[in-house]
Each structure stands twice: as C-alpha cells, then as structure tokens.
Protein backbone atom coordinates (compact mmCIF):
# COMPACT_ATOMS: atom_id res chain seq x y z
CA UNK A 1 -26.22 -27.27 12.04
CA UNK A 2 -24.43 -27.98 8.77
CA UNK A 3 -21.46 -25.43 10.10
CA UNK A 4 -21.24 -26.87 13.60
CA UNK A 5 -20.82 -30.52 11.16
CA UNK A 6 -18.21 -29.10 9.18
CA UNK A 7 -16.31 -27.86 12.06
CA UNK A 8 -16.11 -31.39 13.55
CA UNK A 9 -15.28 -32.52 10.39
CA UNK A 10 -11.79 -30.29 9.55
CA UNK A 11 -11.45 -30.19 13.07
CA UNK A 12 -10.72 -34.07 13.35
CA UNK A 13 -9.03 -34.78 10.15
CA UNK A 14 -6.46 -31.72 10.88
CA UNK A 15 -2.83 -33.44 11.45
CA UNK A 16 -0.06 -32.30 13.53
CA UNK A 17 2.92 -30.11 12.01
CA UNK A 18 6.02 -28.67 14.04
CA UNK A 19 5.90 -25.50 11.63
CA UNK A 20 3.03 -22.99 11.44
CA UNK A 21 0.93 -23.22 7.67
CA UNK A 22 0.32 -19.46 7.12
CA UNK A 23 -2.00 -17.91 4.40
CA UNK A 24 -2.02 -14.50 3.42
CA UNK A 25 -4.66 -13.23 1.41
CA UNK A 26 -4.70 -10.35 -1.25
CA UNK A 27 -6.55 -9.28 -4.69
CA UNK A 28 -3.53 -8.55 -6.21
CA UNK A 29 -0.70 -9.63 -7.97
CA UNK A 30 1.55 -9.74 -5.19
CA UNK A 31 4.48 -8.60 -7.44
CA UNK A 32 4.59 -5.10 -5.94
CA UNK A 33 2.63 -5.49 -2.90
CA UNK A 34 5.79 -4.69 -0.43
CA UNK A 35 4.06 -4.99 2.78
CA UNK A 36 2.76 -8.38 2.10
CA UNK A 37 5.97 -9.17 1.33
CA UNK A 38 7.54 -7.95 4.46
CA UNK A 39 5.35 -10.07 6.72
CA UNK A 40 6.12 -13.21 4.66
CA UNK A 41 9.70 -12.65 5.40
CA UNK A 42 8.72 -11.70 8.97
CA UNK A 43 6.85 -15.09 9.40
CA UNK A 44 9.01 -17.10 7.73
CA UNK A 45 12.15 -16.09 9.68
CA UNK A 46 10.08 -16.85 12.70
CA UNK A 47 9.46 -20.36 11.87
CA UNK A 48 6.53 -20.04 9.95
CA UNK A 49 5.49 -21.76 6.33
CA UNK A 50 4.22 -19.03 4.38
CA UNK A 51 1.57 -19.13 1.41
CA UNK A 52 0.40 -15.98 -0.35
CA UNK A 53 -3.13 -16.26 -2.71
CA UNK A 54 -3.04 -13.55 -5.07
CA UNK A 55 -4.20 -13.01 -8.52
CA UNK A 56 -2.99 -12.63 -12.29
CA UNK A 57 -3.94 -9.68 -14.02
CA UNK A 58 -3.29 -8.36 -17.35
CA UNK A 59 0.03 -7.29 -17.80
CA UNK A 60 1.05 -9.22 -14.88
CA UNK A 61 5.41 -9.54 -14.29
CA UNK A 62 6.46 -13.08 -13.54
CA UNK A 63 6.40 -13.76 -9.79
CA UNK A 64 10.82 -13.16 -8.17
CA UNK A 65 11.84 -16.85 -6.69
CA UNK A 66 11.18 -16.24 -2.71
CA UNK A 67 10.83 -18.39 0.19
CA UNK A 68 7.17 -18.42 0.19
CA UNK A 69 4.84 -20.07 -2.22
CA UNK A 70 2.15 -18.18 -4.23
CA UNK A 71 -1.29 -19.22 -5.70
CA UNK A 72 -2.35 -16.75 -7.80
CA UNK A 73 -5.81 -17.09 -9.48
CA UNK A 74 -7.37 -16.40 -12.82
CA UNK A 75 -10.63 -14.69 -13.45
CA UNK A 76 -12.69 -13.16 -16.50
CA UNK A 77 -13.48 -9.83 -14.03
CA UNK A 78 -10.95 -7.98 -13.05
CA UNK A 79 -13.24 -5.61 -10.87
CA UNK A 80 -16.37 -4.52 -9.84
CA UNK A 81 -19.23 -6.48 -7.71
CA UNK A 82 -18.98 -9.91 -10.13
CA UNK A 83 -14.67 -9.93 -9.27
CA UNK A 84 -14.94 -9.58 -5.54
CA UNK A 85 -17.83 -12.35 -5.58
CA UNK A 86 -15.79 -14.60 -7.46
CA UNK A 87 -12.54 -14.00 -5.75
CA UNK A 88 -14.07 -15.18 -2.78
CA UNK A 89 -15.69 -17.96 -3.79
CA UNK A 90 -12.37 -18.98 -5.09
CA UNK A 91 -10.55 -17.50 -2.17
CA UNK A 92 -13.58 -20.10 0.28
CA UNK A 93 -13.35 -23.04 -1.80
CA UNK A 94 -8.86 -22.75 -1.82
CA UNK A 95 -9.25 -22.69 2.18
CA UNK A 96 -11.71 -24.85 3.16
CA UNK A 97 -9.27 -27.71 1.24
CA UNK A 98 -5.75 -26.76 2.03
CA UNK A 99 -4.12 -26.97 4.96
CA UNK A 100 -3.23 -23.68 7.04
CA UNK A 101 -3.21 -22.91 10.74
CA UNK A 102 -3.43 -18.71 10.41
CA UNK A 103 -5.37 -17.29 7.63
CA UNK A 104 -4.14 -13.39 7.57
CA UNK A 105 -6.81 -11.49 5.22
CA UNK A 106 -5.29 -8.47 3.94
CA UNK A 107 -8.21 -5.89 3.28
CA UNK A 108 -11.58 -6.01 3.54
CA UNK A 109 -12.20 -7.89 0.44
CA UNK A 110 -10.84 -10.68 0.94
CA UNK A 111 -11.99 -10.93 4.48
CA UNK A 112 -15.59 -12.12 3.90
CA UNK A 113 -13.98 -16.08 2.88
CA UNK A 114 -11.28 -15.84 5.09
CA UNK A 115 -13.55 -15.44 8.03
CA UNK A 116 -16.21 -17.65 7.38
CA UNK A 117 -13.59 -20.63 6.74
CA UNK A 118 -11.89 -19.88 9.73
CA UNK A 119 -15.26 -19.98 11.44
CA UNK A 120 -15.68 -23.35 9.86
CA UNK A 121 -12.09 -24.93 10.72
CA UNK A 122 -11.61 -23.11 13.95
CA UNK A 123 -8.16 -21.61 12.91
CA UNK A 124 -7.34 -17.74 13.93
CA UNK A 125 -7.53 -15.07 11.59
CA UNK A 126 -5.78 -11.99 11.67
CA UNK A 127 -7.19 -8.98 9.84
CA UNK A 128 -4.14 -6.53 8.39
CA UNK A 129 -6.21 -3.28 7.11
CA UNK A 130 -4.18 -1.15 4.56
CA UNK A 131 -6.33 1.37 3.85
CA UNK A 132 -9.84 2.72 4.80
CA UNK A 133 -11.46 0.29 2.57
CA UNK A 134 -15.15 2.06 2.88
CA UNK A 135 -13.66 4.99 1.90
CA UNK A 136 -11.89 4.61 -1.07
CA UNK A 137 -12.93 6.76 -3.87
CA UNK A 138 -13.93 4.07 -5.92
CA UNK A 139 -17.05 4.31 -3.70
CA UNK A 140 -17.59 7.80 -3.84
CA UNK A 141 -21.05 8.23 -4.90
CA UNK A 142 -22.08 4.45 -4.45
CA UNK A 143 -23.79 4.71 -1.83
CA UNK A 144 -25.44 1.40 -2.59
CA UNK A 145 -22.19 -0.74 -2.99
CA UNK A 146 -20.47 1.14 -0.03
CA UNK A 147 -23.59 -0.03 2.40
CA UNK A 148 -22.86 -3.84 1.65
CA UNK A 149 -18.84 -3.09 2.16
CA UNK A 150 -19.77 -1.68 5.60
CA UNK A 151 -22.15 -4.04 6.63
CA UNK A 152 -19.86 -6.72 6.42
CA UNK A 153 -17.07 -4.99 8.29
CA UNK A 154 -19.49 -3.81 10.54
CA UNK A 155 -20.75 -7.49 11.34
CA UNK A 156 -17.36 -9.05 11.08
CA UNK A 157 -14.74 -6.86 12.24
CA UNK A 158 -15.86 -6.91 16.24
CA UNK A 159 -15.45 -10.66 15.96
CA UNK A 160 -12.21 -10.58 15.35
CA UNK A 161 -9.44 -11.04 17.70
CA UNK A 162 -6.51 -10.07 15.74
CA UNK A 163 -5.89 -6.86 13.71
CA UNK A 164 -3.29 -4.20 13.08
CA UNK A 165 -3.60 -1.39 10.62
CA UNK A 166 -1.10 1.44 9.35
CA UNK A 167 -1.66 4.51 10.98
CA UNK A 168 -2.71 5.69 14.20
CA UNK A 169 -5.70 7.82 12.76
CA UNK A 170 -7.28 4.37 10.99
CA UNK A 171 -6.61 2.51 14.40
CA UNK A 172 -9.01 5.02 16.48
CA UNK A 173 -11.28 5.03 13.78
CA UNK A 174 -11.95 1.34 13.67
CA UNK A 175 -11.43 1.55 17.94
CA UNK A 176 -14.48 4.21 17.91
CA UNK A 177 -16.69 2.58 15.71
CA UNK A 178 -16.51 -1.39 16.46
CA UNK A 179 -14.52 -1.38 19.94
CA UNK A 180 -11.89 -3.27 18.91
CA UNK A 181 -8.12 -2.68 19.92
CA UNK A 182 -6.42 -2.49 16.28
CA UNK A 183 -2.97 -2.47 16.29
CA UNK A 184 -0.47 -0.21 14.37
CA UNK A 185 2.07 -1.37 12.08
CA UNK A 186 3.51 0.97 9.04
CA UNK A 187 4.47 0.24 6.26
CA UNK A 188 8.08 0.92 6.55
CA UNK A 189 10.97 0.40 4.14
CA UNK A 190 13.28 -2.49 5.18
CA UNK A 191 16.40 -1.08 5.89
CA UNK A 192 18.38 -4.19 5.90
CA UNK A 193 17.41 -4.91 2.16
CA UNK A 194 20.44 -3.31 -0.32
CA UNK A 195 18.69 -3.00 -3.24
CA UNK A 196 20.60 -2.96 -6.63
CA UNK A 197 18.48 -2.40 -9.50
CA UNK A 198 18.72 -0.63 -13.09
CA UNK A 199 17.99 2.69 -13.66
CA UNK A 200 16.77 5.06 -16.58
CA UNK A 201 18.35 7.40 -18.31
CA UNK A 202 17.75 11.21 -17.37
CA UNK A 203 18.55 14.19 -18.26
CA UNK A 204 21.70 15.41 -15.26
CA UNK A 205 21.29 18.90 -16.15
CA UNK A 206 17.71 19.00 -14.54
CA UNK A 207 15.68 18.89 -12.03
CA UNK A 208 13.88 15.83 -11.61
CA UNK A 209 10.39 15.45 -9.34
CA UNK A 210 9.18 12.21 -8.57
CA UNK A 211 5.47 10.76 -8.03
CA UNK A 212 5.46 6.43 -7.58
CA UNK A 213 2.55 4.62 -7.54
CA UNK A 214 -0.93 4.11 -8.77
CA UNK A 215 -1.98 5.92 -10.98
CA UNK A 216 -5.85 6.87 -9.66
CA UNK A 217 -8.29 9.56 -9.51
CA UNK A 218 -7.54 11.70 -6.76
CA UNK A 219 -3.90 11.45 -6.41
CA UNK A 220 -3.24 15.40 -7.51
CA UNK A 221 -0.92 14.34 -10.21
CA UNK A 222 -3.15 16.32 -13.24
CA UNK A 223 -2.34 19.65 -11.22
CA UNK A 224 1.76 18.40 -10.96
CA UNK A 225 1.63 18.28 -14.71
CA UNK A 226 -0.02 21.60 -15.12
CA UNK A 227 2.82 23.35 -12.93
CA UNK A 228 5.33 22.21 -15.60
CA UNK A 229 4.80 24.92 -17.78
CA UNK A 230 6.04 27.45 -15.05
CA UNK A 231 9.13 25.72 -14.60
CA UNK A 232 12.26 25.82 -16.34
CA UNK A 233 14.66 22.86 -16.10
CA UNK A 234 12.29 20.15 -14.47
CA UNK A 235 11.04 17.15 -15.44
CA UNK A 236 8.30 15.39 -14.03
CA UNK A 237 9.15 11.51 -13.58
CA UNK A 238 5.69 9.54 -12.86
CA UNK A 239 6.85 6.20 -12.17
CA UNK A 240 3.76 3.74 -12.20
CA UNK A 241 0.35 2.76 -13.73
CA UNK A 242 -3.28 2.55 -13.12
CA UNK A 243 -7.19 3.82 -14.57
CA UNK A 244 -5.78 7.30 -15.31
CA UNK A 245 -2.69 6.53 -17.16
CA UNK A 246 -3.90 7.57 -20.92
CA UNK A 247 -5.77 10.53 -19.10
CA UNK A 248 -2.23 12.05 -17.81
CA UNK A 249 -0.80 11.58 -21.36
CA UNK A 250 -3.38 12.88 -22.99
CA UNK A 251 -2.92 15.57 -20.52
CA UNK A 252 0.49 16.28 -21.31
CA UNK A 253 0.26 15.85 -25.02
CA UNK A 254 -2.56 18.66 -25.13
CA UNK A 255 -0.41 20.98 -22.99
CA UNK A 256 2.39 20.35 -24.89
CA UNK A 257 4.60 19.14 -21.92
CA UNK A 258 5.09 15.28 -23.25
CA UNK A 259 8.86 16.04 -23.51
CA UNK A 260 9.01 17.32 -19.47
CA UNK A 261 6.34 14.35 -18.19
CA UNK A 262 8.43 11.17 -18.40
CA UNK A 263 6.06 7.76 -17.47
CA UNK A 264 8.01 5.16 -16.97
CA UNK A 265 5.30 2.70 -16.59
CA UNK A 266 5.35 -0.01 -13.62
CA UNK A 267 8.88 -0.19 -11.96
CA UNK A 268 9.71 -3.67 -9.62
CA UNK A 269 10.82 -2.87 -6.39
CA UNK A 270 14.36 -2.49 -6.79
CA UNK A 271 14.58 -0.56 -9.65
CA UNK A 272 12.00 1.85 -8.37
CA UNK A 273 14.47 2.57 -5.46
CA UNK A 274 17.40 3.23 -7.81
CA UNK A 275 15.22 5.83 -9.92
CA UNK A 276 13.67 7.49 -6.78
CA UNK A 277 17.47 8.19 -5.71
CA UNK A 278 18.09 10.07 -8.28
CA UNK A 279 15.22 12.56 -8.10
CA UNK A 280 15.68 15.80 -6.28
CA UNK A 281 11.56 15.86 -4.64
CA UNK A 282 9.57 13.56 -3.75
CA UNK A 283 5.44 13.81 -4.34
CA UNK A 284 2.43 12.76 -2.66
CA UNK A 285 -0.49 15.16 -3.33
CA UNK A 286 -3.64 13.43 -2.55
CA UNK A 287 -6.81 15.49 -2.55
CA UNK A 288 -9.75 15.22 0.08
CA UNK A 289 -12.17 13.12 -1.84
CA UNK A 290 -12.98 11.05 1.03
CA UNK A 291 -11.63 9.62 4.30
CA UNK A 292 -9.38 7.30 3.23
CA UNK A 293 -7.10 9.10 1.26
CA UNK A 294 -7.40 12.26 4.35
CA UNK A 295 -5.76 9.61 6.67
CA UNK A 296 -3.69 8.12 4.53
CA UNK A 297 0.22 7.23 5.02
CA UNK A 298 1.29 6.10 1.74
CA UNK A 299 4.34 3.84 0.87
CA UNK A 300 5.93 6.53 -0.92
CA UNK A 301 6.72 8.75 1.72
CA UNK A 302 8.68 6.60 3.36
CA UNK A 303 10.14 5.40 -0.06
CA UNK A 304 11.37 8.69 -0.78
CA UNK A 305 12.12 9.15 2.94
CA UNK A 306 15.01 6.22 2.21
CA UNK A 307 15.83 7.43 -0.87
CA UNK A 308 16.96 11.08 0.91
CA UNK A 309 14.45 13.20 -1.09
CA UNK A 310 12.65 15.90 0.31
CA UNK A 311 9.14 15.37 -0.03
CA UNK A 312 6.05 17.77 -1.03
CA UNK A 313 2.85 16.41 0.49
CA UNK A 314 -0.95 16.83 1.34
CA UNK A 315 -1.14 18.46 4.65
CA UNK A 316 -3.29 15.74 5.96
CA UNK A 317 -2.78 14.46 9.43
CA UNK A 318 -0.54 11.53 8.99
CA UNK A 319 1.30 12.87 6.66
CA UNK A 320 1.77 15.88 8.37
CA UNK A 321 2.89 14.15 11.32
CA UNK A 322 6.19 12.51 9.78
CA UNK A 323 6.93 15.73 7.40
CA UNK A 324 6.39 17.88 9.82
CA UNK A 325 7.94 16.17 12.96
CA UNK A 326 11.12 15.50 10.79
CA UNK A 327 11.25 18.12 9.27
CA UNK A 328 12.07 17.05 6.13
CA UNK A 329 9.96 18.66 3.73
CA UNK A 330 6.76 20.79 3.00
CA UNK A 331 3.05 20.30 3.72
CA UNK A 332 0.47 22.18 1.47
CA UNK A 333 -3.84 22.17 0.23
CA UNK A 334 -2.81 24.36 -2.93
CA UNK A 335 -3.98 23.33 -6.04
CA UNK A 336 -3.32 25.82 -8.71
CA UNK A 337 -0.69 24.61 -10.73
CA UNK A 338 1.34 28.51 -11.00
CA UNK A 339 0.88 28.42 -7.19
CA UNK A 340 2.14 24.90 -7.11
CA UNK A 341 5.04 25.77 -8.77
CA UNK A 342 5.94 28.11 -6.76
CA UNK A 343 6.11 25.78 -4.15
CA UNK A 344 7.83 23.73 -6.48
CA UNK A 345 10.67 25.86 -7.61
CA UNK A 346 11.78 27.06 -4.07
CA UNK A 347 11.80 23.33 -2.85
CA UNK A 348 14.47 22.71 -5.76
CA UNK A 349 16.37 25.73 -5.82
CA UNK A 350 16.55 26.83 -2.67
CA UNK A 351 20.43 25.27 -0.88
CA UNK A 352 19.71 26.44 1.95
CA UNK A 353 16.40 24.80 2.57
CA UNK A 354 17.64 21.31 0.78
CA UNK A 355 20.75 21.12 2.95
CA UNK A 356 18.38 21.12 6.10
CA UNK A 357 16.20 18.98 4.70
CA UNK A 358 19.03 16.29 3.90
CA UNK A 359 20.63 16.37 7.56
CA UNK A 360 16.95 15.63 8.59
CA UNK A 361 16.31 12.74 6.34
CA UNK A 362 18.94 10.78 7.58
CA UNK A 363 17.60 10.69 11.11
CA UNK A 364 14.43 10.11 9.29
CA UNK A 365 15.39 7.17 7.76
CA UNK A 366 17.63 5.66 10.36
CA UNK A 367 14.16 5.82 12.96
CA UNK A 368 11.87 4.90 10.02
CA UNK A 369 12.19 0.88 9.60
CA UNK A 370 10.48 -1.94 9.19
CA UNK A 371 12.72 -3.04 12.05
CA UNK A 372 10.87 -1.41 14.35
CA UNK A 373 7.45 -2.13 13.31
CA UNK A 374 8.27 -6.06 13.56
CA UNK A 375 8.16 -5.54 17.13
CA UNK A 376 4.37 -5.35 17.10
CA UNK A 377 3.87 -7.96 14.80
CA UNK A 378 6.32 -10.01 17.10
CA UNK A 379 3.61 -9.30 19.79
CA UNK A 380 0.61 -10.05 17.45
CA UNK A 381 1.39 -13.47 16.33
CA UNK A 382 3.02 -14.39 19.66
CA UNK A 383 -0.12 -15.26 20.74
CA UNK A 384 -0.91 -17.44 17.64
CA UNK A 385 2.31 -19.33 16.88
C-alpha cells in the first residue's frame, strides 16, 4: 500500500520538460569508465540531459569538464557487503528526490535502487550489463554472497524491459536463464575522438609489450612477468592499477626483472592511447577462474586494436572470435612463462607475421567503432525518448 501511495505521489508532482533527465548509475569513479562515457555523449547528442552518480575513491583524478553533470558520493567502505548496502541506500535516497525520466543502472550493483525507485516513480529503467557480475572472481568461493547477487538478478532482471550487454555469449546467457531479449552493444573505441595525450619515455631500442587495465587476480599478468627472463630486448609496460599491484612488484623485484617491468600506474584516457601506440603487442591473458572472465571481451582489445598492435590473447570464445576472424593476432591457454615466451618472441620478431598482422588491423579498426554500436542503442532508447 505504502508503494502504490508513493507512486501517486511522484507521479503527480512530476512536471513537464521538452528534454529527457537521464541518470546513469555506476560504483565507480567515472574518470576511466569509457563506456559510460560513450553513452553520455550518445544521449546527449540525441537531445538528452545527462547525469552520471559515481563515487570518490582514494586516489581519485579530478573529474575532465564534459557536457554531463556528475554526483559522485563519499563513503567510509570502499567494498565488500557494508559498500554495496550503502551505495544503494545512497544511490535510493539521490533518486527518489531528483528529477530524471530514464534511470540506466550500469551493473548489477547498482541495479537493486535503481529498480525499486523506478518501481516507485514509474520511470523506465534500462539495465546496461558489463560483465557477468555473478561470476566475477571476487565471488569465487563465496558461495554465500554469490546466492544473494543471483537472487536479486534472478528476481529482477525478467522484469525488466530494457537491457543490452557486450557480447553475444553474455546475451544468450542471460536469454537462457531469465527469457529476456538482451541486447548487444560493445564496447568499442570511438573512432571520431583524436586523442592527443603525453607519453612516457621508453627505451626505442626495444621491444615493448603492453597489458592496460586493472590490475586483478586472474588477469595472467604474474606469468607475463615470469617470461621476461627468456627474453632479450623487451620490456614489459603494465599500464594500470588495482588489489595486485604491490604483488607484481614484489614479483619483479624478487626475480630481478624491476628494470624490464615498467608500471606506469593509472593512465587517463588519452594518454593511455598515446603509450599503447607505441608498443609493439598488445596483452590480454585472462585465465579460466570462472565464467565471467571465459566470456569476456575486454576494452583492451579493441584499444590495442586502434592503436595497430597485434594482440596475444586467451583463446576464449569472444576473444577468439575478433582475433581470430581478423586475423590480427594469436590465441593461446599456455601458461608457462619459457613457453610463453616463445610465443612471445616470434610475435615480435617475426616481419613476416607483423606485416600481416598490420594490413589486418586496419580493416579491424575501420569495422570496429563505436559508430556502429550506436545503432542499437539508437533502437533501445527510441522507444524511451
């Protein structure tokens, strides 16, 4: 009774505005979060007032002037259960008083607030799934914590009208489980964007592989660093941050490879580009340690993609799909690091093979744009706005 009241109430006291109040939702920063990013711009140039609620965490780079406003909130957790219950408390409490006429939740957790409050004020929600959120490794061997994450997709996610995803794997998944149409949109580079950003200084006399992004358990970069000490004239460039950070260095230190592991730390956007460009491989070695990461199409691939790298990835199905179909790299399961850099040293050294690749990248690139996804979203929020 005291939901069908507060529906009457927002309801009635909702005014009339020519331009659509949009709300994305996330539980981070923002500051790096490119795909968020890319559907502000999308819905802004579309007529479209765009809000983003984030959140500041430690270390946090001040937000780049853009034509969407942010919100980004403060907590004392900065994960685990007592974060995500507070985030959405925060997340309710933002949306049940502003105004908005789309909430988009990005991720399961923030979906739980943006749901209920669009229950409560009868405004759509779209759902935009990044990842396989119930299968992330941070719930490997949770079993506990991963039940209440499923049971509130399982109980939401059929209720929803509107959702898109980034692969085609995730989409069946979600299609098989909850009967729900979930459309595709990937997380493609913008090719429109010229980005012009600083670099680092590097050594031009060597080889230089590339791994950007989080910095996690599972992400095959410990085996990367042990290959180092079978090759000669490489350096390892590990551009990004995250829980395993000191572990890698620590790594490196102990093998005595701190001068051929480079970290640069956290890159923004544009000067991650101008760095990637200058490396001669591109890597993405996640290991099976659950579903998500098997499935997975991760930003960088299509970063390096646009940067004209060759890339060495996880012969998982997604990613096999693009490297594969374009030809434009290698897939591989191996893990031991002299094997690896075997791999390695004929992806770097061989001309032949690199030439082949490069022809192929450009095509890759040229197909491979955000461009093209906007055409689903253009379908997606047709309906809404």
């Amino acid at each position: 009774m005291l939901l069908y009241d507060l529906k009457i109430i927002f309801t009635a006291t909702e005014s009339s505005h020519n331009l659509k109040r949009i709300i994305l939702a996330v539980t981070n920063d923002i500051v790096t979060d490119q795909r968020v990013q890319k559907v502000a711009g999308f819905l802004i140039r579309n007529n479209c007032e765009v809000h983003i609620t984030g959140r500041v965490l430690p270390g946090s780079p001040a937000l780049i002037k853009a034509d969407y406003s942010v919100k980004r909130f403060r907590f004392l957790f900065h994960k685990g259960p007592l974060f995500y219950a507070a985030y959405n408390i925060r997340l309710f409490i933002y949306l049940l008083f502003h105004r908005f006429d789309v909430i988009v939740a990005n991720d399961l957790d923030t979906l739980a607030a943006s749901w209920l409050v669009s229950v409560l004020r009868s405004k759509p929600l779209v759902y935009d799934s990044h990842e396989y959120f119930t299968e992330v490794p941070e719930l490997t061997g949770r079993p506990f914590v991963r039940s209440v994450w499923k049971g509130l997709e399982r109980y939401i996610l059929p209720r929803i009208h509107y959702s898109y995803t980034v692969c085609d794997s995730l989409a069946s998944i979600y299609s098989r489980a909850y009967g729900i149409e979930m459309k595709v949109v990937r997380n493609l580079p913008d090719c429109s964007v010229k980005r012009h950003g600083k670099s680092i200084e590097l050594n031009p006399e060597k080889k230089i592989i590339i791994y950007q992004g989080v910095l996690n358990t599972g992400r095959g970069l410990e085996n990367v660093i042990l290959s180092m000490k079978y090759l000669e004239n490489v350096v390892f460039l590990i551009a990004g941050d995250g829980d395993i950070t000191l572990h890698l260095k620590a790594l490196a230190y102990e093998k005595k490879l701190s001068d051929r592991v480079i970290f640069t730390g956290r890159l923004n956007p544009s000067d991650l580009h101008v760095v990637t460009a200058k490396a001669d491989l591109g890597i993405s070695l996640e290991e099976h340690i659950g579903q998500n990461y098997y499935y997975a199409l991760p930003n960088k691939l299509f970063d390096y993609i646009h940067a004209g790298i060759p890339v060495l990835v996880s012969d998982f199905p997604e990613m096999r799909k693009i490297v594969k179909g374009y030809d434009i790299g290698v897939t591989t399961l191996q893990k031991d690091p002299k094997q690896l850099a075997g791999i390695i040293s004929e992806m770097l050294f061989n001309e032949k093979l690199r030439e082949r690749w490069k022809q192929n990248l450009k095509k890759a690139s040229e197909e491979l744009c955000w461009e093209n996804e906007e055409k689903i979203l253009r379908d997606i929020y047709s309906e809404i706005i």
